[in-house]
C-alpha atoms as a PDB file:
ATOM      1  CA  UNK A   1      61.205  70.116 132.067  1.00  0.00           C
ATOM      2  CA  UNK A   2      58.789  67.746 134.308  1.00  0.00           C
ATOM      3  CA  UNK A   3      55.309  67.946 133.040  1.00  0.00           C
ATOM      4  CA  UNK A   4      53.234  65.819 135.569  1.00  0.00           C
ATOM      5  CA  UNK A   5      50.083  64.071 134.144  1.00  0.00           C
ATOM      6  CA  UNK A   6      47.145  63.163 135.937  1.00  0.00           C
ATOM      7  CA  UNK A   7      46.845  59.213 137.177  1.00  0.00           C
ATOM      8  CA  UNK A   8      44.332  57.363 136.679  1.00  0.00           C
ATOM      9  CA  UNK A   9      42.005  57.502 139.959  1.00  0.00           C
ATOM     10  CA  UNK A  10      38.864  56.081 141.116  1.00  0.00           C
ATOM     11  CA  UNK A  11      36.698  57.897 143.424  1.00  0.00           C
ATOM     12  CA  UNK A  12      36.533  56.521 146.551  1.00  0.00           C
ATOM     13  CA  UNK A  13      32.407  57.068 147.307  1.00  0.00           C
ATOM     14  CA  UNK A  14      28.964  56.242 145.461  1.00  0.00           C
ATOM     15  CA  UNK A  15      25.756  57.707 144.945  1.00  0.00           C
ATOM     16  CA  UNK A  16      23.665  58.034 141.689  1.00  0.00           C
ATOM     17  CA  UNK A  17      22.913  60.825 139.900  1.00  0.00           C
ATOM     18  CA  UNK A  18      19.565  61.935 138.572  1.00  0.00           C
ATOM     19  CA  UNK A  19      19.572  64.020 135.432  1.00  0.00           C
ATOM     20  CA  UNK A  20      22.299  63.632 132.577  1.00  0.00           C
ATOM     21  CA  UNK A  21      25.327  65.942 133.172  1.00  0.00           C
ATOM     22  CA  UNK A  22      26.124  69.124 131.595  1.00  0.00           C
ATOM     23  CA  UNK A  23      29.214  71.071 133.211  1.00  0.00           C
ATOM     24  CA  UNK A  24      28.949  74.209 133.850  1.00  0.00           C
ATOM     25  CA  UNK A  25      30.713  76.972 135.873  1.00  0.00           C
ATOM     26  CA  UNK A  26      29.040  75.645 138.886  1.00  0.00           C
ATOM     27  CA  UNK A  27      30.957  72.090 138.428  1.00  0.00           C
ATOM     28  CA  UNK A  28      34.293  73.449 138.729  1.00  0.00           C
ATOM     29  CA  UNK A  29      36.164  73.591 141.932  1.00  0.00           C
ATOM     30  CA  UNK A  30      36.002  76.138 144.690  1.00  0.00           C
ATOM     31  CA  UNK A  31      38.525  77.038 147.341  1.00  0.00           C
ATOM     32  CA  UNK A  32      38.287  74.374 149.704  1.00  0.00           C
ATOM     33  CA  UNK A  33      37.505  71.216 147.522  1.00  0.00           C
ATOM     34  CA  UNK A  34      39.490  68.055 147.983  1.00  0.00           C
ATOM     35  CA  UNK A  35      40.334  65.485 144.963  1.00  0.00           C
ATOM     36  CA  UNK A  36      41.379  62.985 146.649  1.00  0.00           C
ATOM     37  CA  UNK A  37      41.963  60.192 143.981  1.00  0.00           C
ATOM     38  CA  UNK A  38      43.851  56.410 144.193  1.00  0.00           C
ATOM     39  CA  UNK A  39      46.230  54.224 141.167  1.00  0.00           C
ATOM     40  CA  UNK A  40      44.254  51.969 139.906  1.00  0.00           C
ATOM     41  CA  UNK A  41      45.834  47.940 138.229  1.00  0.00           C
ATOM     42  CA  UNK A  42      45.914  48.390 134.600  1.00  0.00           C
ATOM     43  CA  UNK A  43      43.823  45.059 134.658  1.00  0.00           C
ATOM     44  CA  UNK A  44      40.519  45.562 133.219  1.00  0.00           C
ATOM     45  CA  UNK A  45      41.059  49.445 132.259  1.00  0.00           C
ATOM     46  CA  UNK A  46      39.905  50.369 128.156  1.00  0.00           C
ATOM     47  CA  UNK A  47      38.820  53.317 126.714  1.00  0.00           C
ATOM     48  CA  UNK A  48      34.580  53.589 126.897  1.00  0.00           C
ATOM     49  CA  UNK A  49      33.016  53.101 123.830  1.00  0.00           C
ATOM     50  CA  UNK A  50      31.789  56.389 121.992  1.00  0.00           C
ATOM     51  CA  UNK A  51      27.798  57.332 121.646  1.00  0.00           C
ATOM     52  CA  UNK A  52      24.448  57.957 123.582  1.00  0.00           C
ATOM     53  CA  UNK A  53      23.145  54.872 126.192  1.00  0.00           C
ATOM     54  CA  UNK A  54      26.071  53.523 126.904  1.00  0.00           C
ATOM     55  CA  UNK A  55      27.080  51.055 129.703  1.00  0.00           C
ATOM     56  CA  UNK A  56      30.591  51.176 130.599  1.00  0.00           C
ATOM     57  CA  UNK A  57      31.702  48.118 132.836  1.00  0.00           C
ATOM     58  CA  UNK A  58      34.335  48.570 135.355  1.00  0.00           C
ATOM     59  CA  UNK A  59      33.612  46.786 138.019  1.00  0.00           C
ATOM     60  CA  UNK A  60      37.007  44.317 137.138  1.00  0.00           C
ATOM     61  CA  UNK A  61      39.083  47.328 137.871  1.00  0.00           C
ATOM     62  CA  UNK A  62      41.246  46.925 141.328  1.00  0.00           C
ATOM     63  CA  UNK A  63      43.280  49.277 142.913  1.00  0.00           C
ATOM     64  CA  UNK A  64      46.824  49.011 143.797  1.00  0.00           C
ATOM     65  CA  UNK A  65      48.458  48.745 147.388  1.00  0.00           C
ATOM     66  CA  UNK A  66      49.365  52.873 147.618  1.00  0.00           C
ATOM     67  CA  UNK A  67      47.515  55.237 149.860  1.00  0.00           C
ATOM     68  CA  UNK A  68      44.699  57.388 148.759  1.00  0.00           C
ATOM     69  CA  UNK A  69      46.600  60.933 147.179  1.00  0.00           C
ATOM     70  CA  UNK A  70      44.786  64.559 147.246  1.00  0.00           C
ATOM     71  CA  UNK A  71      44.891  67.725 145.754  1.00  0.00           C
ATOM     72  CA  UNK A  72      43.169  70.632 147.625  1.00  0.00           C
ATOM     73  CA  UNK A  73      42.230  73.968 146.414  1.00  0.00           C
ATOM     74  CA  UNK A  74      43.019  76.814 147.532  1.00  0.00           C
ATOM     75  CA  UNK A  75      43.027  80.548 147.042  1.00  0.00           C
ATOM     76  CA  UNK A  76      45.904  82.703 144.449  1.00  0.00           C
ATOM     77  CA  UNK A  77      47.015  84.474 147.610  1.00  0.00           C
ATOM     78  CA  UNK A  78      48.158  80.972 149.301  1.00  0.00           C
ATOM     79  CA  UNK A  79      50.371  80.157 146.008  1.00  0.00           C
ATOM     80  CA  UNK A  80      54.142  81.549 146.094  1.00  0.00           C
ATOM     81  CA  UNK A  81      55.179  83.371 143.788  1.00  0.00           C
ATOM     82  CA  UNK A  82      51.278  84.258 142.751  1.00  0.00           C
ATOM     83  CA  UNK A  83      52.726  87.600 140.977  1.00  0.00           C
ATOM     84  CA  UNK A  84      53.649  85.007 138.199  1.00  0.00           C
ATOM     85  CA  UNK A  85      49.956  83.965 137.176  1.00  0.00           C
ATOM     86  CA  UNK A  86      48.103  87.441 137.281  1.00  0.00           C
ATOM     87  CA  UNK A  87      45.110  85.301 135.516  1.00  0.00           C
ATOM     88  CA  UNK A  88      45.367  82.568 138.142  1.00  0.00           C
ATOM     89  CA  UNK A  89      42.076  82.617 139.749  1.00  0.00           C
ATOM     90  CA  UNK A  90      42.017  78.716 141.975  1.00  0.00           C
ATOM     91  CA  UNK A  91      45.191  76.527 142.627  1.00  0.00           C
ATOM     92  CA  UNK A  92      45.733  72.911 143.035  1.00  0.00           C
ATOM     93  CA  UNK A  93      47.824  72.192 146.225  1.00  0.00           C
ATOM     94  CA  UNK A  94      49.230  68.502 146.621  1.00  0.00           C
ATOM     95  CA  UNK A  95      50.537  68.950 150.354  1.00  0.00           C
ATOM     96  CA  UNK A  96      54.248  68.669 149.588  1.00  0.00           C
ATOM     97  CA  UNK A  97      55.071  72.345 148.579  1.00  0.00           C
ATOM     98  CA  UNK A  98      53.449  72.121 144.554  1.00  0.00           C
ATOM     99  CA  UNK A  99      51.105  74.027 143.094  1.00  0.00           C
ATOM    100  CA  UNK A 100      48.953  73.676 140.000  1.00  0.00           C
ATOM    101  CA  UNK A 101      47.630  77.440 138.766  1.00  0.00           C
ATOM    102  CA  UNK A 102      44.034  77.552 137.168  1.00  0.00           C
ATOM    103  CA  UNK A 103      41.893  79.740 136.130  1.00  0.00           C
ATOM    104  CA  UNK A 104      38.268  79.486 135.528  1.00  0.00           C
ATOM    105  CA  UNK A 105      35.217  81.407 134.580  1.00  0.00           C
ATOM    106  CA  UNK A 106      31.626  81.028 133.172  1.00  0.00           C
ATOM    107  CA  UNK A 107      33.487  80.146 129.781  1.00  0.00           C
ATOM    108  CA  UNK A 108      36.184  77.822 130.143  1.00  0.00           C
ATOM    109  CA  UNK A 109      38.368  76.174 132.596  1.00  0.00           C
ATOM    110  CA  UNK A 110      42.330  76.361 132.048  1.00  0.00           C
ATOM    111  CA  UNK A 111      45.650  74.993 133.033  1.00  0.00           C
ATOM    112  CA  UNK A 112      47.940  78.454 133.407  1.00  0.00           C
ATOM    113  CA  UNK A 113      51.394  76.185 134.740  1.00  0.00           C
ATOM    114  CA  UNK A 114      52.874  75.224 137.672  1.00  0.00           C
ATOM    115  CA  UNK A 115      53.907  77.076 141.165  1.00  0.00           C
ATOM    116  CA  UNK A 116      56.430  76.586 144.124  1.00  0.00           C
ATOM    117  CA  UNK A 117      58.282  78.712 146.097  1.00  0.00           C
ATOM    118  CA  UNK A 118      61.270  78.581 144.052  1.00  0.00           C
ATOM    119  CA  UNK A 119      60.735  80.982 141.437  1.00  0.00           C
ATOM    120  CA  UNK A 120      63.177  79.526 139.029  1.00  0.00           C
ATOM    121  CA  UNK A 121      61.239  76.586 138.856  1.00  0.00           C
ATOM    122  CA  UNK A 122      57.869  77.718 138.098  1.00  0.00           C
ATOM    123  CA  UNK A 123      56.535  78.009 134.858  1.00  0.00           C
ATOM    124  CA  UNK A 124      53.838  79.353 133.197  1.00  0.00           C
ATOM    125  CA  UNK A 125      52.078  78.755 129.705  1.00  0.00           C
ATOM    126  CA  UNK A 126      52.942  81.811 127.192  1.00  0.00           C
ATOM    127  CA  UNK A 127      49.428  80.306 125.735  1.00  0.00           C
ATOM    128  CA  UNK A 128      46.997  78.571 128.401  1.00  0.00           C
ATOM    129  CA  UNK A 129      46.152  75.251 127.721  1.00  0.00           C
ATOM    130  CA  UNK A 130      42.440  75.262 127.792  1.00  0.00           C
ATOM    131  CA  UNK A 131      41.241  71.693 129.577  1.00  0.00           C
ATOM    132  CA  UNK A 132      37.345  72.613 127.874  1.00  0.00           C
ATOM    133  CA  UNK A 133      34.890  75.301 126.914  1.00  0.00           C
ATOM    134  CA  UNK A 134      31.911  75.626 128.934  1.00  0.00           C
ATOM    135  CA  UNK A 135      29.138  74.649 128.909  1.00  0.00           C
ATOM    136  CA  UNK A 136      30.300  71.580 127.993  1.00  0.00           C
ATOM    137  CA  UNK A 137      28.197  67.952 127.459  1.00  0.00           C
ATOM    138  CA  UNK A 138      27.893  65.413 124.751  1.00  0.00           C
ATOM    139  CA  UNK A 139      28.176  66.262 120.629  1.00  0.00           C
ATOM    140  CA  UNK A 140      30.345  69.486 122.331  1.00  0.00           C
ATOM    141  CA  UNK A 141      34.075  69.929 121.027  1.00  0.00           C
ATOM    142  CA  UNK A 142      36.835  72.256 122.289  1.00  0.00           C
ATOM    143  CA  UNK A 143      39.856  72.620 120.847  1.00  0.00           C
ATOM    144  CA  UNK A 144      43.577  75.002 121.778  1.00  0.00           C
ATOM    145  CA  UNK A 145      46.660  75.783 120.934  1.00  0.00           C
ATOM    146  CA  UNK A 146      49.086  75.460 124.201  1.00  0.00           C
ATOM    147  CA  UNK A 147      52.710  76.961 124.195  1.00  0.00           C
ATOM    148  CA  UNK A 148      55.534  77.523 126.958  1.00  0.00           C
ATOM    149  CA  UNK A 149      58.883  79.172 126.563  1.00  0.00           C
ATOM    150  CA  UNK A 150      61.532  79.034 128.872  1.00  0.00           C
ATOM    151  CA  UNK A 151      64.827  80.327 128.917  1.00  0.00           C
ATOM    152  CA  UNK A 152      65.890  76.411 128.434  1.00  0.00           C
ATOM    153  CA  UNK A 153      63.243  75.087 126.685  1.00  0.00           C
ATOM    154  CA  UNK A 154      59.656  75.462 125.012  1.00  0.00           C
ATOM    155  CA  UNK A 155      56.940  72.762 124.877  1.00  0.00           C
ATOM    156  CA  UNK A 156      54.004  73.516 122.213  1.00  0.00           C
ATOM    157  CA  UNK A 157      50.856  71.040 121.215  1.00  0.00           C
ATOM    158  CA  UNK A 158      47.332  70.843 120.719  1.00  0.00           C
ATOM    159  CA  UNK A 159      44.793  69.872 122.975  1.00  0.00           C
ATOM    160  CA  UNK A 160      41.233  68.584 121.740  1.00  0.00           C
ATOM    161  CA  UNK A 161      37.932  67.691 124.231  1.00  0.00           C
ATOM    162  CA  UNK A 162      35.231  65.936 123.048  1.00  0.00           C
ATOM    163  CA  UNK A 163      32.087  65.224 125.079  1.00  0.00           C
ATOM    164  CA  UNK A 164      31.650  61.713 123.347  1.00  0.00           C
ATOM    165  CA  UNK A 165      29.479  59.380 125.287  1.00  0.00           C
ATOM    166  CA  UNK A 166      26.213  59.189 127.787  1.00  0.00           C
ATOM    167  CA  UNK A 167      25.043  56.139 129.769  1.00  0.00           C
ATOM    168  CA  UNK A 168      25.841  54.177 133.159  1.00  0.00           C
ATOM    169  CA  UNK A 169      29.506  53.985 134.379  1.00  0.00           C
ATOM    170  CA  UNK A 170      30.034  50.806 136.563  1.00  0.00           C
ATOM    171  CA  UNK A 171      32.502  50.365 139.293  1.00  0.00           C
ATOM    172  CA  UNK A 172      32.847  48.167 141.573  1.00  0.00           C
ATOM    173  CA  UNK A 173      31.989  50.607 144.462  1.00  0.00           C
ATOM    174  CA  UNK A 174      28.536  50.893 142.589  1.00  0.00           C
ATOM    175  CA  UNK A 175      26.607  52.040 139.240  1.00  0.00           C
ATOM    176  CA  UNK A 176      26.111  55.627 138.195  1.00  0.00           C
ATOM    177  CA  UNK A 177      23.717  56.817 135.583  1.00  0.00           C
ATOM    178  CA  UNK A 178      23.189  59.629 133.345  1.00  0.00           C
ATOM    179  CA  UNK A 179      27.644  59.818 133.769  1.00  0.00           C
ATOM    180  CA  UNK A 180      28.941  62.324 130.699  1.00  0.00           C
ATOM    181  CA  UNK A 181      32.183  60.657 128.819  1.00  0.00           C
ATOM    182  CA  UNK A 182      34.828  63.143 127.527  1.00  0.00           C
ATOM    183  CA  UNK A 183      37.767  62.322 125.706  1.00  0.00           C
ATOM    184  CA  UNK A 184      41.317  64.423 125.365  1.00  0.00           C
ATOM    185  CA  UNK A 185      44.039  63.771 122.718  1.00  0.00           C
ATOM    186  CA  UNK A 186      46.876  65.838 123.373  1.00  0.00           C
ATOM    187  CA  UNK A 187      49.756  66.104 121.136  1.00  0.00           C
ATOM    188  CA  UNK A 188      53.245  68.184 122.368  1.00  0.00           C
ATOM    189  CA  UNK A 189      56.554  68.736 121.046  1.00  0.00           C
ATOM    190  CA  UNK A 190      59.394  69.302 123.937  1.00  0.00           C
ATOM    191  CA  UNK A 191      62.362  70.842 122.937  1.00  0.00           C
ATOM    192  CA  UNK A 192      65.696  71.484 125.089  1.00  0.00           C
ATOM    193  CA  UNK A 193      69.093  72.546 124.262  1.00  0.00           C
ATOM    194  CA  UNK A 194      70.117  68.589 123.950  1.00  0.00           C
ATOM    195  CA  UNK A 195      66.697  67.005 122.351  1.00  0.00           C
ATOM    196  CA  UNK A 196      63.058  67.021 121.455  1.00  0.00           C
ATOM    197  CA  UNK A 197      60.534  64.889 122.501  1.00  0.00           C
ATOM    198  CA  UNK A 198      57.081  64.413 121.601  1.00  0.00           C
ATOM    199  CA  UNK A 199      53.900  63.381 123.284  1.00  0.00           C
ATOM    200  CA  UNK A 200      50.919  61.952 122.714  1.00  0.00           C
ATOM    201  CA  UNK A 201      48.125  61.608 125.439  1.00  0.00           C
ATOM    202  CA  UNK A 202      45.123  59.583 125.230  1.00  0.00           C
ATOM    203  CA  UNK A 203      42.462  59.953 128.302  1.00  0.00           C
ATOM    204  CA  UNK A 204      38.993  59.280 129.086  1.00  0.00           C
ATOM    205  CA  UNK A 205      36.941  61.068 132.421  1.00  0.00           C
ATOM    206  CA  UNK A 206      33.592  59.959 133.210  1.00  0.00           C
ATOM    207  CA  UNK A 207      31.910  62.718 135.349  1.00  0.00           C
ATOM    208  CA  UNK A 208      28.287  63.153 136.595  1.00  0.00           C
ATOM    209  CA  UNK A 209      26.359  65.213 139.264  1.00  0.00           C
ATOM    210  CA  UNK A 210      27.682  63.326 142.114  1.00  0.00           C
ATOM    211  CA  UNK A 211      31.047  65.232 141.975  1.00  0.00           C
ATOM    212  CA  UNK A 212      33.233  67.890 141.096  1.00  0.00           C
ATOM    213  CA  UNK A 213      36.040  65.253 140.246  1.00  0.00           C
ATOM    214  CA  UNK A 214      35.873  62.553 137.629  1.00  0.00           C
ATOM    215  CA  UNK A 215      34.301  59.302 138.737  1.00  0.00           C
ATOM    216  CA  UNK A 216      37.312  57.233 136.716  1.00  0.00           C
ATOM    217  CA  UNK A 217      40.286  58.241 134.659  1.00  0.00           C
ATOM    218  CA  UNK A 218      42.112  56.072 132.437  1.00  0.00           C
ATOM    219  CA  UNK A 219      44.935  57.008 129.837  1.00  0.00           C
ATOM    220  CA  UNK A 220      47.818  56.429 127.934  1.00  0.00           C
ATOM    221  CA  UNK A 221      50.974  58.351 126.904  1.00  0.00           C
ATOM    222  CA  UNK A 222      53.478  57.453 124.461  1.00  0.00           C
END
């Protein structure tokens, strides 16, 4: 199994927000968004400090020589082999025939697996893996249970959000204010018929009301 983590992008625009961010159903994604996201040098990337008033300076932070990447959204009937995610209500489509099937509502926003349009090699989680509860902002904490079985192999973990930090996220395109820090830890166990693997993800997003899309990513995954 190929289980494709996000990279670490920097938006590529600036503006400042004006009241500290809360999301809410109305900061997810609609049909018709574009992420469109860039790798980033591992120079001068760390995991923000934790707590209220923070200043988070990023502005070290260069990008690397590759082209600009996007995701677009688009509607459950433009995914193949839709009939798979019957809960699938938004997709994630990277131009080169992949598909990433979400669903999301006034309560929470979830990953539901991965589309093409060979059905043999989509997959779908038996037990969503819920990315957070909404509303969702600082001192809030979401936690799931994730599981996929396949006919070859099953992939199970945990998956905990934690709205941990509030203050001014700066980049070298500019400084943002009232930007809401959240925090995954994600723990999975792979197993196939020759091996199991496990994983452990560590990621920070910095969002505010400038975007739908996280201002800056960084993780790590051993």
């Amino acid at each position: 199994m190929k289980i494709i983590y996000p990279l670490l992008f920097l938006t590529l625009s600036a503006f400042h927000a004006k009241a500290q961010y809360t999301l809410t159903s109305s900061s997810l994604p609609i049909v018709g968004d574009v992420d469109i996201y860039k790798d980033l040098d591992s120079t001068g990337l760390f995991f923000g400090s934790s707590g209220t008033s923070q200043t988070w300076n990023y502005t070290a932070i260069g990008s690397l020589t590759n082209t600009p990447a996007s995701n677009t959204f688009v509607a459950m009937s433009s995914v193949p082999n839709n009939f798979l995610f019957p809960a699938g209500t938004i997709a994630t489509d990277d131009g080169a025939g992949n598909f990433g099937v979400l669903s999301n509502n006034s309560t929470k926003y979830e990953n539901l697996g991965y589309a093409t349009a060979t059905a043999s090699n989509c997959w779908s989680y038996s037990d969503p893996l819920k990315l957070y509860s909404l509303p969702f902002t600082y001192g809030t904490v979401s936690t799931d249970i994730f599981k996929i079985i396949q006919p070859t192999f099953t992939a199970t973990g945990t998956f905990t959000t934690t709205g941990d930090g509030t203050g001014t996220l700066q980049l070298p395109t500019g400084n943002f204010s009232n930007v809401l820090k959240l925090n995954y830890v994600l723990y999975e166990i792979d197993t196939n018929l020759t091996s199991i693997q496990t994983y452990t993800l560590l990621l920070n997003q910095y969002f505010s009301a400038v975007s739908k899309f996280p201002l800056l990513e960084v993780q790590t995954i051993t």
